[in-house]
C-alpha atoms as a PDB file:
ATOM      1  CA  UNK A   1       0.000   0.000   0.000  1.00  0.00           C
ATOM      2  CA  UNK A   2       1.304   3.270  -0.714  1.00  0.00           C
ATOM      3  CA  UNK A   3       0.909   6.337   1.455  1.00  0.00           C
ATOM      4  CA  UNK A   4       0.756  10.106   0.363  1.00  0.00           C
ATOM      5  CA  UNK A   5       3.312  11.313   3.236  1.00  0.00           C
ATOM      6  CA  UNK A   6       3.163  15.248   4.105  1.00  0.00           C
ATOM      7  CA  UNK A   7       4.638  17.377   6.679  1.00  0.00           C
ATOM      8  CA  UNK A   8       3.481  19.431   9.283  1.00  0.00           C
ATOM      9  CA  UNK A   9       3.333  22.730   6.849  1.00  0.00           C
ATOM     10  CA  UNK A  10       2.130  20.706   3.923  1.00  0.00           C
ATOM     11  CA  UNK A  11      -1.267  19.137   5.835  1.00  0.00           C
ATOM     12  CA  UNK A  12      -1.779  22.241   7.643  1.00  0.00           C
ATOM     13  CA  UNK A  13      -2.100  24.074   4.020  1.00  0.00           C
ATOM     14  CA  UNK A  14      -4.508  21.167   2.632  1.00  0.00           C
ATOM     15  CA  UNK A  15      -6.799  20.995   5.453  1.00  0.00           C
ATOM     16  CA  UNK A  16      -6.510  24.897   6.826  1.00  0.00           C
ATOM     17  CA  UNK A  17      -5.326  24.940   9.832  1.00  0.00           C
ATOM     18  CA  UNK A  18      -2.470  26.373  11.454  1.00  0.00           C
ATOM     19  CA  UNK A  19       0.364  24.171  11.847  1.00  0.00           C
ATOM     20  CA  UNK A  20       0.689  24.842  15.540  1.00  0.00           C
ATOM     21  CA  UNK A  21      -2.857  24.039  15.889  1.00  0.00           C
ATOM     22  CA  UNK A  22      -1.642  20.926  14.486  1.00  0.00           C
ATOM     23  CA  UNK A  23       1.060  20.420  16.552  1.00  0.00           C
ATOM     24  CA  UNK A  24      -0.458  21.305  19.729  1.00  0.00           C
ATOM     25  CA  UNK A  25      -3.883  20.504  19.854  1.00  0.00           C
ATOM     26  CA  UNK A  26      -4.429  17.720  17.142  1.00  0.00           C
ATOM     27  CA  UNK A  27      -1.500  15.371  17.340  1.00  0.00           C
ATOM     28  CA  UNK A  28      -1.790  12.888  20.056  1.00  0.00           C
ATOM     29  CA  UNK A  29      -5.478  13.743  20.791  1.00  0.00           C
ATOM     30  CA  UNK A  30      -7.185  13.056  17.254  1.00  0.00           C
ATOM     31  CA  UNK A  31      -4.183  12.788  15.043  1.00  0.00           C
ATOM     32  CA  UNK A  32      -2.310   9.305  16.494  1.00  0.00           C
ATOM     33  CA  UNK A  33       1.318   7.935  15.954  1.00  0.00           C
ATOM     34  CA  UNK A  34       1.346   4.915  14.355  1.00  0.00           C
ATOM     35  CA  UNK A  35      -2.210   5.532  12.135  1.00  0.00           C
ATOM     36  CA  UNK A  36      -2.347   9.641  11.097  1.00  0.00           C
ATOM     37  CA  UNK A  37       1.617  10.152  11.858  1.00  0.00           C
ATOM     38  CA  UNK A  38       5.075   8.309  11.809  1.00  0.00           C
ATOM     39  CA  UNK A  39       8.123   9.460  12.749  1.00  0.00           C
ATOM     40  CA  UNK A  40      10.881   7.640  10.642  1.00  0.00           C
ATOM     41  CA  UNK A  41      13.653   6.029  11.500  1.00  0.00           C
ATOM     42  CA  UNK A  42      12.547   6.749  14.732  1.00  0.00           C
ATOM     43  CA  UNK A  43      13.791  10.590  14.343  1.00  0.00           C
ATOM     44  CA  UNK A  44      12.047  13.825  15.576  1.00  0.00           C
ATOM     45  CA  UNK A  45      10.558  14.484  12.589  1.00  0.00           C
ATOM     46  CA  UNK A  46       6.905  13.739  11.503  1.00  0.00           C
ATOM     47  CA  UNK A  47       5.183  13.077   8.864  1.00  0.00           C
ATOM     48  CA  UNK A  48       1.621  12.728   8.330  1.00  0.00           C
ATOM     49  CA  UNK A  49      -0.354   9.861   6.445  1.00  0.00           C
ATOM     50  CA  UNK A  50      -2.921  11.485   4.270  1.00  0.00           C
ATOM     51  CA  UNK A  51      -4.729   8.627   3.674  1.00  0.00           C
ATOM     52  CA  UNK A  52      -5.607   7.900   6.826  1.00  0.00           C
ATOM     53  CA  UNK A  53      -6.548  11.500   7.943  1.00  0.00           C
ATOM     54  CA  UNK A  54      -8.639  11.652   4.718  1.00  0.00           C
ATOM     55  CA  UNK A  55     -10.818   8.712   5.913  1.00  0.00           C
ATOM     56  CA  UNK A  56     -11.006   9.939   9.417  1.00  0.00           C
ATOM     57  CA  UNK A  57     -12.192  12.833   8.417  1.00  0.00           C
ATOM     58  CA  UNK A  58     -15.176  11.734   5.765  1.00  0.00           C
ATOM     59  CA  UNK A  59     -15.878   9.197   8.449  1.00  0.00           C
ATOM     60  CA  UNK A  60     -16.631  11.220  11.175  1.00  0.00           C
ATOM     61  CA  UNK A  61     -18.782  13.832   8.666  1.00  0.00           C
ATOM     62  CA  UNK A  62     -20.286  10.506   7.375  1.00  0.00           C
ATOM     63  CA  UNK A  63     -21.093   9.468  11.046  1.00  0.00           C
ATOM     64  CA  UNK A  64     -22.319  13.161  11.943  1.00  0.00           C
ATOM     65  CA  UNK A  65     -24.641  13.345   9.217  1.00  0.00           C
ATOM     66  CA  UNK A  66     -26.400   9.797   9.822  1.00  0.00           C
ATOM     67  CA  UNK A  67     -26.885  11.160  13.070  1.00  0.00           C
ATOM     68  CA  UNK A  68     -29.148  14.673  11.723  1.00  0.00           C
ATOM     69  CA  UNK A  69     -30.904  12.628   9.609  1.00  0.00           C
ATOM     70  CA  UNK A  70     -32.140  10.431  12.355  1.00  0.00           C
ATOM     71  CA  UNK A  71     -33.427  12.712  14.408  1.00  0.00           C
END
């Protein structure tokens, strides 16, 4: 399987957000090593699995919509 990698700067500029926001509020709450981020060859850097996020993010829209329609 092959993964669209992107840094910090590069997902904050596709999904508009600041990249501190990313950094301090989304990583390690919603965004989780080992499934949205890996840090390779066990280095400081990060770098982000688009996939992943991308199907996070449709599900839970997905999962908040079902929920509207049902009530």
């Amino acid at each position: 399987m092959s993964h669209i990698y992107m840094t910090t700067q590069e997902l904050a500029e596709k999904i508009r957000y600041d990249p501190r926001t990313i950094r301090n509020q989304l990583k390690d709450s919603v965004l989780l090593e080992g499934i949205h981020y890996i840090r390779p060859f066990g280095g400081r850097k990060i770098l982000y699995l688009w996939d992943k996020i991308e199907k996070d993010m449709c599900k839970d829209i997905a999962e908040s919509m079902v929920g509207v329609a049902l009530q």
